[in-house]
Structures are given as C-alpha cells and as structure tokens.
Protein backbone atom coordinates (compact mmCIF):
# COMPACT_ATOMS: atom_id res chain seq x y z
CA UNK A 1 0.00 0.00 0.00
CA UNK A 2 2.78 2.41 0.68
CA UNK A 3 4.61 1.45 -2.78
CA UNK A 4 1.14 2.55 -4.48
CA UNK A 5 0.39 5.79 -2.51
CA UNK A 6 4.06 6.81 -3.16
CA UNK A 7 2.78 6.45 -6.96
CA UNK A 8 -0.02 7.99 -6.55
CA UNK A 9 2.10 11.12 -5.48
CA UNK A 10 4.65 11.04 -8.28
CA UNK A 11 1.59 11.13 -10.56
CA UNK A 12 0.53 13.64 -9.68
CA UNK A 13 3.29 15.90 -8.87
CA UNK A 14 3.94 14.96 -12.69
CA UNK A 15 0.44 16.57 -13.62
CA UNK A 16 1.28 19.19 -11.66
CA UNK A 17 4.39 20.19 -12.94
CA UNK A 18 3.24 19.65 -17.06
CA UNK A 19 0.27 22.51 -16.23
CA UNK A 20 0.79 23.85 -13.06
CA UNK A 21 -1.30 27.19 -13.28
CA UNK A 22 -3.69 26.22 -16.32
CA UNK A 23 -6.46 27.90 -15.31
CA UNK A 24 -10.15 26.04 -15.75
CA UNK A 25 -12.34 27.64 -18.74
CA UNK A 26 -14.46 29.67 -16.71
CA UNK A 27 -11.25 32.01 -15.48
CA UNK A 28 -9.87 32.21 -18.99
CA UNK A 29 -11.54 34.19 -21.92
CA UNK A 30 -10.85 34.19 -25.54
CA UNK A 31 -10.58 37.60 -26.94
CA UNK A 32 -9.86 37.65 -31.38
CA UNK A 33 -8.45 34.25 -31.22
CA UNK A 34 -6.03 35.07 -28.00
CA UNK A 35 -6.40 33.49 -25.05
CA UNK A 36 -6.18 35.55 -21.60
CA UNK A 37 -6.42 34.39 -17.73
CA UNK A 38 -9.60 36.41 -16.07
CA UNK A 39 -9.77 38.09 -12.70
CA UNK A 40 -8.20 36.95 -9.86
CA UNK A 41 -5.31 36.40 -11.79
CA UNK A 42 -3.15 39.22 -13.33
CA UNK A 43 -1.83 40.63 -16.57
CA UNK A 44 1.24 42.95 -16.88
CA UNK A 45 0.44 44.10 -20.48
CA UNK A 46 -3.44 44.67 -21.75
CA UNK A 47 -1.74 46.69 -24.83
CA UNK A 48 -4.34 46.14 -27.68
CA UNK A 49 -7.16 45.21 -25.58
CA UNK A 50 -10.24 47.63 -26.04
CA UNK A 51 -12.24 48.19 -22.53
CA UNK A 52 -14.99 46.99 -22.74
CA UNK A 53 -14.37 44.70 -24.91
CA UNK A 54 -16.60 41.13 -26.06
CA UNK A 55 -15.03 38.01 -26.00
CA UNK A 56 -15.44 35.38 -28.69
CA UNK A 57 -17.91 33.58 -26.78
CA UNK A 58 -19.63 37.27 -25.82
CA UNK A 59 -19.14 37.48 -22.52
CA UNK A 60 -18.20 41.18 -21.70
CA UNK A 61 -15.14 42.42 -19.93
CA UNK A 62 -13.58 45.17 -18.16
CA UNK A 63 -10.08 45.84 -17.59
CA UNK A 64 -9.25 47.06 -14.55
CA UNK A 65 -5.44 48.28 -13.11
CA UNK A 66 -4.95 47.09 -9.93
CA UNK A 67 -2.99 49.24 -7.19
CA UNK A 68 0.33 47.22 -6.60
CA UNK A 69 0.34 46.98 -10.34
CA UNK A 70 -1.20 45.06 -13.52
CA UNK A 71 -3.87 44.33 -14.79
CA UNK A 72 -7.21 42.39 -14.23
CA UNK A 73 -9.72 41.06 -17.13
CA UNK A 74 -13.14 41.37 -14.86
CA UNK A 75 -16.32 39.61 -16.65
CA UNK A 76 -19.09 42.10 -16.39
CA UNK A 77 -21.79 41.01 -18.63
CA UNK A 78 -25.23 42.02 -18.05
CA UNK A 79 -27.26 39.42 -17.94
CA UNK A 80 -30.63 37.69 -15.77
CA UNK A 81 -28.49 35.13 -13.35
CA UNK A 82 -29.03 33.88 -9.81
CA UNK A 83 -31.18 36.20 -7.39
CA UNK A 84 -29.61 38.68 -5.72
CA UNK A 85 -31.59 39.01 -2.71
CA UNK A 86 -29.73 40.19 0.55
CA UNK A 87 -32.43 38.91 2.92
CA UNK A 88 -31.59 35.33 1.51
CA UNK A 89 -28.03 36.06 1.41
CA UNK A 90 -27.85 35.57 -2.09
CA UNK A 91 -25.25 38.15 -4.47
CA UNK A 92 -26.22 36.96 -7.81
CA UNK A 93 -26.94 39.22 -10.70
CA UNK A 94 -30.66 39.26 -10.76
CA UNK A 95 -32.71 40.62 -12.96
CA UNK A 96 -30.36 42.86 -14.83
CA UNK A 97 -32.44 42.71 -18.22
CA UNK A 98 -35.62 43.11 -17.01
CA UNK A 99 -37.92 45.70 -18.36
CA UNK A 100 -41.44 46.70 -16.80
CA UNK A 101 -43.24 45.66 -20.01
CA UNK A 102 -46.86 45.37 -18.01
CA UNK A 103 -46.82 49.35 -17.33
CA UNK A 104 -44.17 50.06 -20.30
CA UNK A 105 -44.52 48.37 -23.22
CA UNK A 106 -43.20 50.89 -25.30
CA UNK A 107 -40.16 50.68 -23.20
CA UNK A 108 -39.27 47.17 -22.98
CA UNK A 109 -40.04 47.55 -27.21
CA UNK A 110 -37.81 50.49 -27.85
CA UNK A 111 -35.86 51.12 -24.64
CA UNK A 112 -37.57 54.71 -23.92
CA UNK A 113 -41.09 55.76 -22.93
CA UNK A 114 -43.60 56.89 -24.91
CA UNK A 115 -44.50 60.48 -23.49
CA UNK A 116 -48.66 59.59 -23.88
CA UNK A 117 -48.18 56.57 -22.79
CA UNK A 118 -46.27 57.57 -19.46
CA UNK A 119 -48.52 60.45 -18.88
CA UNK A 120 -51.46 58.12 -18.60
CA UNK A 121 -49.96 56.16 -16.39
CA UNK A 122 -51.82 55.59 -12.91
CA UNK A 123 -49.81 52.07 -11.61
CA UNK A 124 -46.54 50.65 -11.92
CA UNK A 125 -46.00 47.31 -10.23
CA UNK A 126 -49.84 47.29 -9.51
CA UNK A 127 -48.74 50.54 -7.16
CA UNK A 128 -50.33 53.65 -7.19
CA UNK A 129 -48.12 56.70 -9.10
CA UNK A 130 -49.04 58.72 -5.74
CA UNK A 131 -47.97 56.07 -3.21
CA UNK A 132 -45.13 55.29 -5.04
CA UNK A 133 -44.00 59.03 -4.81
CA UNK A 134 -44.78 59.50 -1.34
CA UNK A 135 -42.54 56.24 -0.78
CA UNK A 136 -40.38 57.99 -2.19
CA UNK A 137 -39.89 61.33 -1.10
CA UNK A 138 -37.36 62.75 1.26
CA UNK A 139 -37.63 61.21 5.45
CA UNK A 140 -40.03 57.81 4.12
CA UNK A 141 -38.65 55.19 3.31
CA UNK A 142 -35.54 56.78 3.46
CA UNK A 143 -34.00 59.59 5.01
CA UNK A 144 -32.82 61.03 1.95
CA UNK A 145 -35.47 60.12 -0.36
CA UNK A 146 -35.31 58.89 -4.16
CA UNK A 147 -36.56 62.00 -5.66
CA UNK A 148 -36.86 65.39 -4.07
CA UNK A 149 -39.60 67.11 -2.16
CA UNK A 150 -40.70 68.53 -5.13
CA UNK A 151 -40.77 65.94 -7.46
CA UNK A 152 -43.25 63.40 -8.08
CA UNK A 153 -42.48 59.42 -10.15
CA UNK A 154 -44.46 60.58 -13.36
CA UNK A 155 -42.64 63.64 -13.72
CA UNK A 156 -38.89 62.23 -13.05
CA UNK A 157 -39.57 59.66 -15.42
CA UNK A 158 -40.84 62.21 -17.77
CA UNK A 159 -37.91 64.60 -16.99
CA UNK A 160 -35.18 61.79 -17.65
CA UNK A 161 -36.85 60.45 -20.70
CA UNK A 162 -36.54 63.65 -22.79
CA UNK A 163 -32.34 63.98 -21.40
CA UNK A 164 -31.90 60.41 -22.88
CA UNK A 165 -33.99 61.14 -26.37
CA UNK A 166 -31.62 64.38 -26.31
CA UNK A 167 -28.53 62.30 -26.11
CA UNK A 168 -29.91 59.72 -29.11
CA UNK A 169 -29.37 56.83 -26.29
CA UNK A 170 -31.91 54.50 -24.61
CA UNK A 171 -32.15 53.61 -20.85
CA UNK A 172 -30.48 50.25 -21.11
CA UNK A 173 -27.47 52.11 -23.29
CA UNK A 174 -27.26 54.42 -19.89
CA UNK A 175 -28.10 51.34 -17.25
CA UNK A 176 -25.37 49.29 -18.77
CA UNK A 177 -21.31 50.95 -17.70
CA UNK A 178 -23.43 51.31 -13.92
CA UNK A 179 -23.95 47.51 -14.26
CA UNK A 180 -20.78 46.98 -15.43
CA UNK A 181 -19.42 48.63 -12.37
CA UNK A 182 -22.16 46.71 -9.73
CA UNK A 183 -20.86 43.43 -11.66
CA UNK A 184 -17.21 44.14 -10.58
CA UNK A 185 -18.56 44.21 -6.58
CA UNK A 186 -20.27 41.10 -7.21
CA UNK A 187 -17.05 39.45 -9.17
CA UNK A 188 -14.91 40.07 -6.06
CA UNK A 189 -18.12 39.34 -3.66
CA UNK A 190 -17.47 35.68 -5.40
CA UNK A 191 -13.88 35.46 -4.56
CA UNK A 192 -14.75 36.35 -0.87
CA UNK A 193 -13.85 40.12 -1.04
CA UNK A 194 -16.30 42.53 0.05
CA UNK A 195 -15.04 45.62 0.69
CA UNK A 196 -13.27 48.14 -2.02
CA UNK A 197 -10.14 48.08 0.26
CA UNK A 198 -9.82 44.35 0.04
CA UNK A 199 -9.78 44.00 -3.64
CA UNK A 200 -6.92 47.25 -4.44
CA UNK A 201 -8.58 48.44 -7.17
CA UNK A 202 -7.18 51.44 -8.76
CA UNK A 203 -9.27 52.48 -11.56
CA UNK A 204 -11.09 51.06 -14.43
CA UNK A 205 -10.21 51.89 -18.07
CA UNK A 206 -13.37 52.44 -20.01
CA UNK A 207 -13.76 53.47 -23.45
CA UNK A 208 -10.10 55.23 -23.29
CA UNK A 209 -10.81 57.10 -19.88
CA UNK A 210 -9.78 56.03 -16.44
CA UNK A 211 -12.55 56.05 -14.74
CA UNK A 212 -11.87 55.97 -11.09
CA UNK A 213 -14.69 53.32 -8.14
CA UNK A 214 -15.48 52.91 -4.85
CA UNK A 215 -18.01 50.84 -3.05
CA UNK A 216 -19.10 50.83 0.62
CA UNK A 217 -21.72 48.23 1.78
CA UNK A 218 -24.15 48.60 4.65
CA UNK A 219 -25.35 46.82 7.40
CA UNK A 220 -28.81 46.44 6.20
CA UNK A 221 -30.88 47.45 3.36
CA UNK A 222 -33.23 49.64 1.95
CA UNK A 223 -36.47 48.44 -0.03
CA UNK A 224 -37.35 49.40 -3.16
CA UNK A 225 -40.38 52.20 -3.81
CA UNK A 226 -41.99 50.36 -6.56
CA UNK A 227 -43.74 46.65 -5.84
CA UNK A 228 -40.40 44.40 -7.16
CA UNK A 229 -38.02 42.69 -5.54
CA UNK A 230 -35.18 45.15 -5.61
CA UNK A 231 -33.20 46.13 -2.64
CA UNK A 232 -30.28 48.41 -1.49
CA UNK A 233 -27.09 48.06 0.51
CA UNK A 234 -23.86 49.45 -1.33
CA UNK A 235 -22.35 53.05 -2.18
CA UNK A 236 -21.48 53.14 -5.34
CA UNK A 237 -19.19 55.93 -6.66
CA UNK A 238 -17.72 56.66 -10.04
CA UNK A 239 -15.86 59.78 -11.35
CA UNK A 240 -12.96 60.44 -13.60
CA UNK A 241 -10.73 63.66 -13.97
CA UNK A 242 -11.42 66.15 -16.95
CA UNK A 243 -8.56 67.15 -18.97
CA UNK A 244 -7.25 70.85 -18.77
CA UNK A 245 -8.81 70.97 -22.48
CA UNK A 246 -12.24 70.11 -20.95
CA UNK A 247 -11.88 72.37 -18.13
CA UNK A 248 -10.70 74.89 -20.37
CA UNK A 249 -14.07 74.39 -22.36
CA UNK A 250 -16.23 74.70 -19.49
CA UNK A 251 -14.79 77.98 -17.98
CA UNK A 252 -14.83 79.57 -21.30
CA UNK A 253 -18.22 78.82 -22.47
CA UNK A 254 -19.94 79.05 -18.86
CA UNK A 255 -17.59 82.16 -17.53
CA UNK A 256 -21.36 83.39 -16.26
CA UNK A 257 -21.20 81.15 -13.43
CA UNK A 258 -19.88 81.70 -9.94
CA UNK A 259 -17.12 80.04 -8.58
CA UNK A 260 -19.77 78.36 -6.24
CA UNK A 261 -21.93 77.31 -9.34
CA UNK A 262 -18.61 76.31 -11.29
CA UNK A 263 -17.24 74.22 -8.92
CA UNK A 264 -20.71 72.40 -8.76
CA UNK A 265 -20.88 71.79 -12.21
CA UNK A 266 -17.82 70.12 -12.72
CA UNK A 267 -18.67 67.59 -10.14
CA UNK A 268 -22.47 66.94 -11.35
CA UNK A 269 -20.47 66.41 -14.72
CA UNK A 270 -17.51 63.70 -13.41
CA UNK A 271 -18.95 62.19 -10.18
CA UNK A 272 -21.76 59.73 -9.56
CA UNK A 273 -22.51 58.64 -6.48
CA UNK A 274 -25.41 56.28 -6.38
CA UNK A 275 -26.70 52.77 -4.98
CA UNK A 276 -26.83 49.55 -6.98
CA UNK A 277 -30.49 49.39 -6.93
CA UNK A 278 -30.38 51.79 -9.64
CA UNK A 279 -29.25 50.49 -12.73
CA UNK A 280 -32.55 48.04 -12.12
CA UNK A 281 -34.59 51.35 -12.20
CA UNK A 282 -32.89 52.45 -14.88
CA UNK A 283 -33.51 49.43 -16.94
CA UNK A 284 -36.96 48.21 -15.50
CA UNK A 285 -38.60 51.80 -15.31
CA UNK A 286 -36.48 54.62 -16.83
CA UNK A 287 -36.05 55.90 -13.40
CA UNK A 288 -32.58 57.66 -12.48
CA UNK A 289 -33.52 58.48 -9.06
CA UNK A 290 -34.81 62.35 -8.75
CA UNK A 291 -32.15 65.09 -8.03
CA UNK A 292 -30.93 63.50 -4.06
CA UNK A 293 -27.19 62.66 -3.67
CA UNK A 294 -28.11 59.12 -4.98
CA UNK A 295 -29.22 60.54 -8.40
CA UNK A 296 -27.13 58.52 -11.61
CA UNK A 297 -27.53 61.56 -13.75
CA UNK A 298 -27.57 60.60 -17.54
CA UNK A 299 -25.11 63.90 -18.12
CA UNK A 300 -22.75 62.57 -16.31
CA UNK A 301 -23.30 58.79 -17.19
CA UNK A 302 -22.71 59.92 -20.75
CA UNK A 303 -19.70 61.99 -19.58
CA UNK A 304 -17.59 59.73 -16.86
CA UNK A 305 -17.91 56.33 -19.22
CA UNK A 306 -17.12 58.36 -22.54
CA UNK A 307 -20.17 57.85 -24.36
CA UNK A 308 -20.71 61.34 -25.54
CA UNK A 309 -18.17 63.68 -25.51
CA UNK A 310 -18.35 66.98 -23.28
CA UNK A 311 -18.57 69.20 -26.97
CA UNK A 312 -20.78 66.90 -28.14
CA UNK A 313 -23.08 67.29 -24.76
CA UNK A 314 -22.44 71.15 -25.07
CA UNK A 315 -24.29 70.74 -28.84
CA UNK A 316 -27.35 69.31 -27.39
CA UNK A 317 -27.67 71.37 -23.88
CA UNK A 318 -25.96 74.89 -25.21
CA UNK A 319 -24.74 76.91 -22.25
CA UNK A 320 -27.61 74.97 -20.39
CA UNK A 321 -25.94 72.29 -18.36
CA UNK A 322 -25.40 74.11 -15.52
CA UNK A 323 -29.58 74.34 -15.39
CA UNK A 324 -29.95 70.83 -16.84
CA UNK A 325 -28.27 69.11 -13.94
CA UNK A 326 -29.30 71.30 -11.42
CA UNK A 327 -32.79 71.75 -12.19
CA UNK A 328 -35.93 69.64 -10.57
CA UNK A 329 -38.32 67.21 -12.66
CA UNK A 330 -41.31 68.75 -11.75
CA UNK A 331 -44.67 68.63 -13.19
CA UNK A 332 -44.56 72.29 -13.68
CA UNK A 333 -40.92 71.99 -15.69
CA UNK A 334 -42.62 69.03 -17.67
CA UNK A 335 -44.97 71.61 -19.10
CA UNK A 336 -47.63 71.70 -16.18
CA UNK A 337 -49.25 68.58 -16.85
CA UNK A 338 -51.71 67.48 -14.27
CA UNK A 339 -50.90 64.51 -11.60
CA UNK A 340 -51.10 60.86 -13.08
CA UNK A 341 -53.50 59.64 -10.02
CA UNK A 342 -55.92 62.66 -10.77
C-alpha cells in the first residue's frame, strides 16, 4: 500500500508540474483568437485590448489596473443570473435585463417611454403613481429620499426620458457601464472580497478614460419604492478627472457662473454617487432616481464612461448644463401637466 500511494504522489506531482497554473475555462476568456487568464489572476500588459471589450464567446469584460500593479480582465456582462436578494443572502446578478413591459410596453419595445403613454400612467407594479412618490420622497422610506420634495415618479420619469432622447441613447445604453461597475462588486463578492479596500482596485479603463470606483456596503438594506423585488445596501461611486482641455471648455463657455456654481458643475459632470439598486430602475422603469445625492444623472453617465463627448453634450444642452443638472423634474418643468392619479 505504501509502494502505491508513493505512486499515486509522483503522478501527480507529474500533472502538476506539465500545467501547473492552467487555469479552468471559466477564469480564462478568448478575446480575437487570443487566449487571456480572467480576474483573480493578473496581466502585466493589456496593450491592444479595447475596454470593454466582447469576447469570442460574448461574454463582456472590463479591464481594470490594480494598485500594486497590472492588470485584471473582470467579466461584467449584463445578464438575468441567480437572485440577488440580501435577505436570503444571495449576491447573484438578478434581474439585470428586465424591463417593466406590463406598465411600459413601449419601453421594454424600444428602450424609452412613450411620453402619452407615461402620462397616462396611474400604476406601476400594480402601485399607485401617488404612493409610489410618497414612498419615495425625502424622510419615508428613506431619510434622503429617491426624488426630491418637489418631485413626483411621473414627472422624473418624464424629466429623464426627454435627457436620454436628447442624447440619441436608450435607458439600457445608460443602465449598462453602472452595471458593469455593480458586476465588478459582485465578481470580487465571489472570490470572498467585500469591501473596495480588500480588492486594491485602482481604476477602471473604459472606453479610453480612467474612470476611477469605490463601493461601501451597509449593514442592512433599503427596499425598493416600486412593488419588485429590488433592494439596497452598497455606495457606489464613479468619477474620472477632466482634462485641462475640458476644463478649459467649461470655464470659457460658462464664464457666467460663480465660482460656487462652477465648482458644482464640474462635479455633477464627473462624479456619480449612487446605490446599486439603480441600474434596475434604470432598466426596469427609466427611473434615475430624482435630483438626491443618490441621483445617476444621464449627463454625467454619458460623460464619466465616454459615451458622448463633453462638446458633443455642449451641442445638445448649449450653455444649459449648468440648469440641466441642477434643475428639478417637476410637473410644472414638464410643461404643467396634471398629476397621473388625478
């Protein structure tokens, strides 16, 4: 017997040593007929590699630079997966492609509301528009509220719809770099890390811009306003630096502002600092949270993960992004349309 175990040993020291760090197919990914290792394990060179960037078998990744150096391929498609449901302990995707078609069919068709449509709106989730806006206003179900004081669900919604038909993008086109970034907290959630700190994680690179994250978790959760099965725990933030050409741009064409007004406008543009509940809202309902400190603003979606440029922003909102980001979605600023529950 101890003849055969000592075989047994050499064997497999022998596999060992033919393909000791193989990695199985699930941490490697196949990117124009090259093969990479995926996150945990690291990369000194990602030269050539567009972020994001689809693998051959379409799975979606992410590079990101870690702090002690290299580089990290993260998977971050957006897809429906396992439940993630924080009561059940559960950190799966969820329901990442899931689009209120009941109350929104022109939505879940198109990937934007239909203004007659939304204005006749008196549910969503079989909840009343007026419960669902006293849910979520300011000291409810939260403290700080998912839409402000003077806001009300039918007119966000409304507000956020025209931005994103003004930028020539849908809600899942804006929903998708914020999953992208929820999907990197879940990737190290599955290696056992579960704080930012743990996982030294300098930056992303997205669509040529570093684009700089941070997460915080809390010790319980917040429920969602509508009737779904969405919940909150984490801080999600996201910014990148403008260039001195971009900063140039903004100080000559909005010279108008006060220093007060500038300063504020430069961080509306480069910093989001929301929950991951809302990329489901974004997807499911068109909903961006109203103007709290939780708000994903579509401006500045569009701006931190490079899909519109800031000129190309300054061509649809001229000298009006200051007001854009700042101003309320109100049912007077949507044109004084009457309540949806009246």
């Amino acid at each position: 017997m101890r003849k055969i175990g000592g075989l047994i040993i050499v064997l497999l020291c022998l596999v060992s040593s033919v393909c000791p760090s193989e990695p199985p197919d699930n941490l490697r990914v196949t990117v124009q007929g090259r093969t990479y290792p995926l996150y945990p394990d690291k990369l000194v060179d990602v030269a050539g590699l567009p972020s994001p960037c689809t693998a051959d078998d379409g799975r979606v990744i992410i590079i990101g630079h870690v702090t002690d150096g290299g580089y990290w391929l993260i998977p971050v498609t957006v897809e429906n997966g396992v439940p993630l449901d924080y009561k059940k302990q559960l950190y799966g995707k969820g329901r990442q492609l899931t689009v209120d078609a009941a109350d929104f069919p022109t939505l879940a068709r198109t990937g934007r509301h239909d203004p007659v449509e939304l204005a006749q709106t008196r549910t969503i989730t079989g909840r009343p528009v007026a419960e669902i806006t006293r849910l979520g206003r300011p000291m409810q179900s939260s403290r700080i509220g998912f839409m402000g004081s003077d806001e009300d669900i039918i007119a966000v919604l409304q507000g956020d719809n025209r931005l994103v038909g003004r930028l020539g993008l849908t809600h899942p086109d804006l929903a998708r770099p914020l999953f992208h970034v929820w999907n990197i907290v879940l990737a190290g959630i599955a290696q056992g890390i579960w704080t930012f700190e743990a996982m030294s994680l300098d930056c992303i690179l997205y669509n040529g811009r570093k684009v700089y994250v941070r997460w915080q978790g809390g010790r319980g959760w917040q429920e969602s306003i509508f009737n779904d099965e969405s919940l909150g725990q984490y801080h999600l933030e996201m910014w990148r630096e403008l260039d001195p050409a971009e900063r140039n741009f903004l100080n000559d064409r909005y010279n108008h502002l006060s220093a007060p007004q500038m300063s504020e406008l430069l961080k509306k543009l480069s910093h989001i600092h929301t929950g991951e509940m809302v990329p489901y809202y974004i997807t499911r309902y068109g909903f961006y949270e109203g103007h709290t400190d939780f708000r994903a603003d579509p401006l500045a979606i569009v701006l931190v993960f490079g899909l519109r440029s800031l000129e190309e922003l300054e061509q649809v909102f001229s000298v009006e992004l200051y007001e854009v980001l700042t101003g309320h979605h109100t049912r007077r600023s949507m044109g004084g349309q009457p309540p949806a529950d009246e």
